[in-house]
Protein backbone atom coordinates (compact mmCIF):
# COMPACT_ATOMS: atom_id res chain seq x y z
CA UNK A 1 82.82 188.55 133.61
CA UNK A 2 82.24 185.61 132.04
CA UNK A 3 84.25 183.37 134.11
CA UNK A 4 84.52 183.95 137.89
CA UNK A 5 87.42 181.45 138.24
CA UNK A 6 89.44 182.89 136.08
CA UNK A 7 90.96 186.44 137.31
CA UNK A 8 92.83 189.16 135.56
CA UNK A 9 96.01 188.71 137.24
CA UNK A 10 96.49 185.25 137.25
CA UNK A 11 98.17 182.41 134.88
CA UNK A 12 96.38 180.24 133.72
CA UNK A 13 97.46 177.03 134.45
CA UNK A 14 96.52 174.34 132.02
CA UNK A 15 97.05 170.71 133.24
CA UNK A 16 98.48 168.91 129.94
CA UNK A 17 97.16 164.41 130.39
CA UNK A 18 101.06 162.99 129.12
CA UNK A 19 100.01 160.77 126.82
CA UNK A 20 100.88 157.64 128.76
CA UNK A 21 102.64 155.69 125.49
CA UNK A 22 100.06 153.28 124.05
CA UNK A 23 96.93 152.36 125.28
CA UNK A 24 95.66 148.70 125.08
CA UNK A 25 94.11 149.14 121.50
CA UNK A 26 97.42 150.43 119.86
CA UNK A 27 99.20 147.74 122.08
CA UNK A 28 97.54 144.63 120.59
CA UNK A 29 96.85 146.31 117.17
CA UNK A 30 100.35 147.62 116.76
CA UNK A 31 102.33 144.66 118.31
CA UNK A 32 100.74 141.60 119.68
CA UNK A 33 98.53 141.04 116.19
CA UNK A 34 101.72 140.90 113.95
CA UNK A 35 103.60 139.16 116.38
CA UNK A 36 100.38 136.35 116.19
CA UNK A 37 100.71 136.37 112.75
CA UNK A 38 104.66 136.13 112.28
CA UNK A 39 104.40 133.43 114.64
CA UNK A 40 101.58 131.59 112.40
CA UNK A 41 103.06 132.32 109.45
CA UNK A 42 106.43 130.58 110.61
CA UNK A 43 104.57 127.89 111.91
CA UNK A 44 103.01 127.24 108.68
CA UNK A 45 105.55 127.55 107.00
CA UNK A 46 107.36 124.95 108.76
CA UNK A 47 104.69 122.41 109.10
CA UNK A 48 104.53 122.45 105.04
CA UNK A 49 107.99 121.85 104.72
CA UNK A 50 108.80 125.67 103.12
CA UNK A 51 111.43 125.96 105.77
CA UNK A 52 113.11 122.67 105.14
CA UNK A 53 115.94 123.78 102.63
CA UNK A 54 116.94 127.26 105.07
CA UNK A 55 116.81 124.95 108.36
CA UNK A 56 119.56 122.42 106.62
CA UNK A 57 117.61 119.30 106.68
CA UNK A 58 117.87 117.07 104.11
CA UNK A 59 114.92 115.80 102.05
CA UNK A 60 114.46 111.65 102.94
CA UNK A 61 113.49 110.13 99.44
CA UNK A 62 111.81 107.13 100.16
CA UNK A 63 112.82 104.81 97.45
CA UNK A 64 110.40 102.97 95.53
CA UNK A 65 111.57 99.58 95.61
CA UNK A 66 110.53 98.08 92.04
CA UNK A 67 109.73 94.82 92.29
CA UNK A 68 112.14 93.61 90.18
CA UNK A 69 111.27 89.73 91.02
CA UNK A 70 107.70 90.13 89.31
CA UNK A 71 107.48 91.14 85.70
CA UNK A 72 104.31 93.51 84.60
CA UNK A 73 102.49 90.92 82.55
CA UNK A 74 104.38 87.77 83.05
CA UNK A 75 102.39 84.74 83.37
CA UNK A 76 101.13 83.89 86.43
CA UNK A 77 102.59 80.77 88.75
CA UNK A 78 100.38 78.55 90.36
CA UNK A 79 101.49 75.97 92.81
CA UNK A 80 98.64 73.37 94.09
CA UNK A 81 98.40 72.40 97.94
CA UNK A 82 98.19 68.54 98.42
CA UNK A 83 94.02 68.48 99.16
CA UNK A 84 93.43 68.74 102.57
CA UNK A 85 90.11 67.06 104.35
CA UNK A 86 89.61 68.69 108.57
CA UNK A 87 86.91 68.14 111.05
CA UNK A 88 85.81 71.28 111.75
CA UNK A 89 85.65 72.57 115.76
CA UNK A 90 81.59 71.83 116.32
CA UNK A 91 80.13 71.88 119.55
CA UNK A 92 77.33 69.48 118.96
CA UNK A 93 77.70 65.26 118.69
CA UNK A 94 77.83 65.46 114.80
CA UNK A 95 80.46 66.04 113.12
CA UNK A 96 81.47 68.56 110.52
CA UNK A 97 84.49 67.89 107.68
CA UNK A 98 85.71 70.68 105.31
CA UNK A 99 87.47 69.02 102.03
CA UNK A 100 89.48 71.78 100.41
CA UNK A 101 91.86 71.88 97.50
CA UNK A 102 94.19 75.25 97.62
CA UNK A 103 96.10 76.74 94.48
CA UNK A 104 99.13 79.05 95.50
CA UNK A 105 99.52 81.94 92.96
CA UNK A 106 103.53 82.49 93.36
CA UNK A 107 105.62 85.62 92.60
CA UNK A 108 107.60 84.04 89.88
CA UNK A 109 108.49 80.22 88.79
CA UNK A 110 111.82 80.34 90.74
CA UNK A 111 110.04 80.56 93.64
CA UNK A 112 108.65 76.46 93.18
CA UNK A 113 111.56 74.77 94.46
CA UNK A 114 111.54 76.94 97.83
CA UNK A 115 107.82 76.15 98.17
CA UNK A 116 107.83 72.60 97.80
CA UNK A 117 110.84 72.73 100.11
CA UNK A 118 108.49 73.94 102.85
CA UNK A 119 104.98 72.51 102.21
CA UNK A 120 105.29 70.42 105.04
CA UNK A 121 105.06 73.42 106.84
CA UNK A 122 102.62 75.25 104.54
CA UNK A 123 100.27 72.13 105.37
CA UNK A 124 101.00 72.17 108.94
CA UNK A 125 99.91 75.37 109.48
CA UNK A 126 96.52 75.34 107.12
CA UNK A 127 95.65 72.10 108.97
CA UNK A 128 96.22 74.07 112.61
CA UNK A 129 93.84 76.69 111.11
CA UNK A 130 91.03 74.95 109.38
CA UNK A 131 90.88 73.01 112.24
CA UNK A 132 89.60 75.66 114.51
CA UNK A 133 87.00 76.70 112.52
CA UNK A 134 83.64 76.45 112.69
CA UNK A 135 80.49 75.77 110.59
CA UNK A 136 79.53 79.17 111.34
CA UNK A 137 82.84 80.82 110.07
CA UNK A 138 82.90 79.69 106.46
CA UNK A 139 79.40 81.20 105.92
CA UNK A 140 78.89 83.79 102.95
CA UNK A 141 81.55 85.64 100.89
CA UNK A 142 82.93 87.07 104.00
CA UNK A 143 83.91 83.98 105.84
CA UNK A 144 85.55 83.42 102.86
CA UNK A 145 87.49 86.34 102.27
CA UNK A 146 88.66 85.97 105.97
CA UNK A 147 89.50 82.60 105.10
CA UNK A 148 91.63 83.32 102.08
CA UNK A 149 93.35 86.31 104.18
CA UNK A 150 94.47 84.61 106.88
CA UNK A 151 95.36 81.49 105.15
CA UNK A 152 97.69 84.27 102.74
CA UNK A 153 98.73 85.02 105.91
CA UNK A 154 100.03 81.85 107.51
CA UNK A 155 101.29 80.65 103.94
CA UNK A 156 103.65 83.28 103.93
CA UNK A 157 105.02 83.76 107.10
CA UNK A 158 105.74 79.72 106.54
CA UNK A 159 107.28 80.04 103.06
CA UNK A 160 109.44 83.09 103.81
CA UNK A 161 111.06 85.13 102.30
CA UNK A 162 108.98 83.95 99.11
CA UNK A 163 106.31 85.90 98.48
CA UNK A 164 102.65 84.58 97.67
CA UNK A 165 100.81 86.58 95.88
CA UNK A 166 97.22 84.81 96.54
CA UNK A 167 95.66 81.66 97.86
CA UNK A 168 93.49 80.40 95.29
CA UNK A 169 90.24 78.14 96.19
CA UNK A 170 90.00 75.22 93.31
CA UNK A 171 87.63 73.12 95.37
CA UNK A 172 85.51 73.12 99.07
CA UNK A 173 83.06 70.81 100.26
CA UNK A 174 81.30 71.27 103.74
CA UNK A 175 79.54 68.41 104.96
């Protein structure tokens, strides 16, 4: 005989491994993956704004607010400052004087009488300004870019709710 362990007489028993569902391959291939990419898909999805129309919310159109005030190729409206002569803030014994003449490039003519109604103001605050400045700060194209920026600035948180378009350098002397 071939096999020793195995008699004539006797059954053969053959132990049959259930098959114990899914192993931890079919698990994550057959379940957990899709699930991953359902969830990322829905995600996307939502994050685009696909899902806005099924989940009810309504689309906020911001509205372009035409600035009806300004026409496309109007002329331009200038309004001139009174010239204004500062010391400037120096640390030394001599003394430093900025003379400066300032053009105001308005939104549209209507907006003159309001202007003049406030250049007290308007003055006020460029003298406040200039007067802090130094030597130093009005050197090169960039000091005078900041200059003009915040002087835009100051000119129309004084003159609102009329809207300056620009500040306008005619004249500046440094001495």
């Amino acid at each position: 005989m071939a096999d020793e362990s195995v008699r004539e007489g006797e059954d053969l028993e053959v132990e049959a491994r259930p098959k114990g569902g899914a192993s931890g391959k079919k698990i994550v291939l057959f379940f957990i993956l899709p699930l991953l990419l359902i969830i990322g898909g829905g995600a996307g999805a939502y994050f685009t704004g696909l899902l806005d129309s099924l989940l009810g919310k309504e689309e906020v159109q911001e509205e372009v607010v035409a600035e009806e005030t300004i026409p496309a190729n109007g002329p331009a409206v200038f309004y001139d400052v009174p010239e204004l002569l500062v010391n400037l803030s120096s640390s030394g014994s001599k003394n430093h004087f900025l003379k400066i003449t300032i053009s105001l490039e308005l939104a549209v003519a209507t907006d003159v009488p309001a202007v003049e109604a406030v250049m007290p103001r308007i003055v006020d605050n460029f003298q406040v300004y200039l007067r802090e400045l130094r030597i130093e700060d009005l050197s090169g194209s960039a000091g005078i870019q900041r200059l003009r920026e915040e002087l835009l600035l100051r000119v129309n948180a004084a003159a609102a709710p009329v809207k300056i378009k620009d500040v306008l350098f005619q004249e500046m002397l440094v001495q």
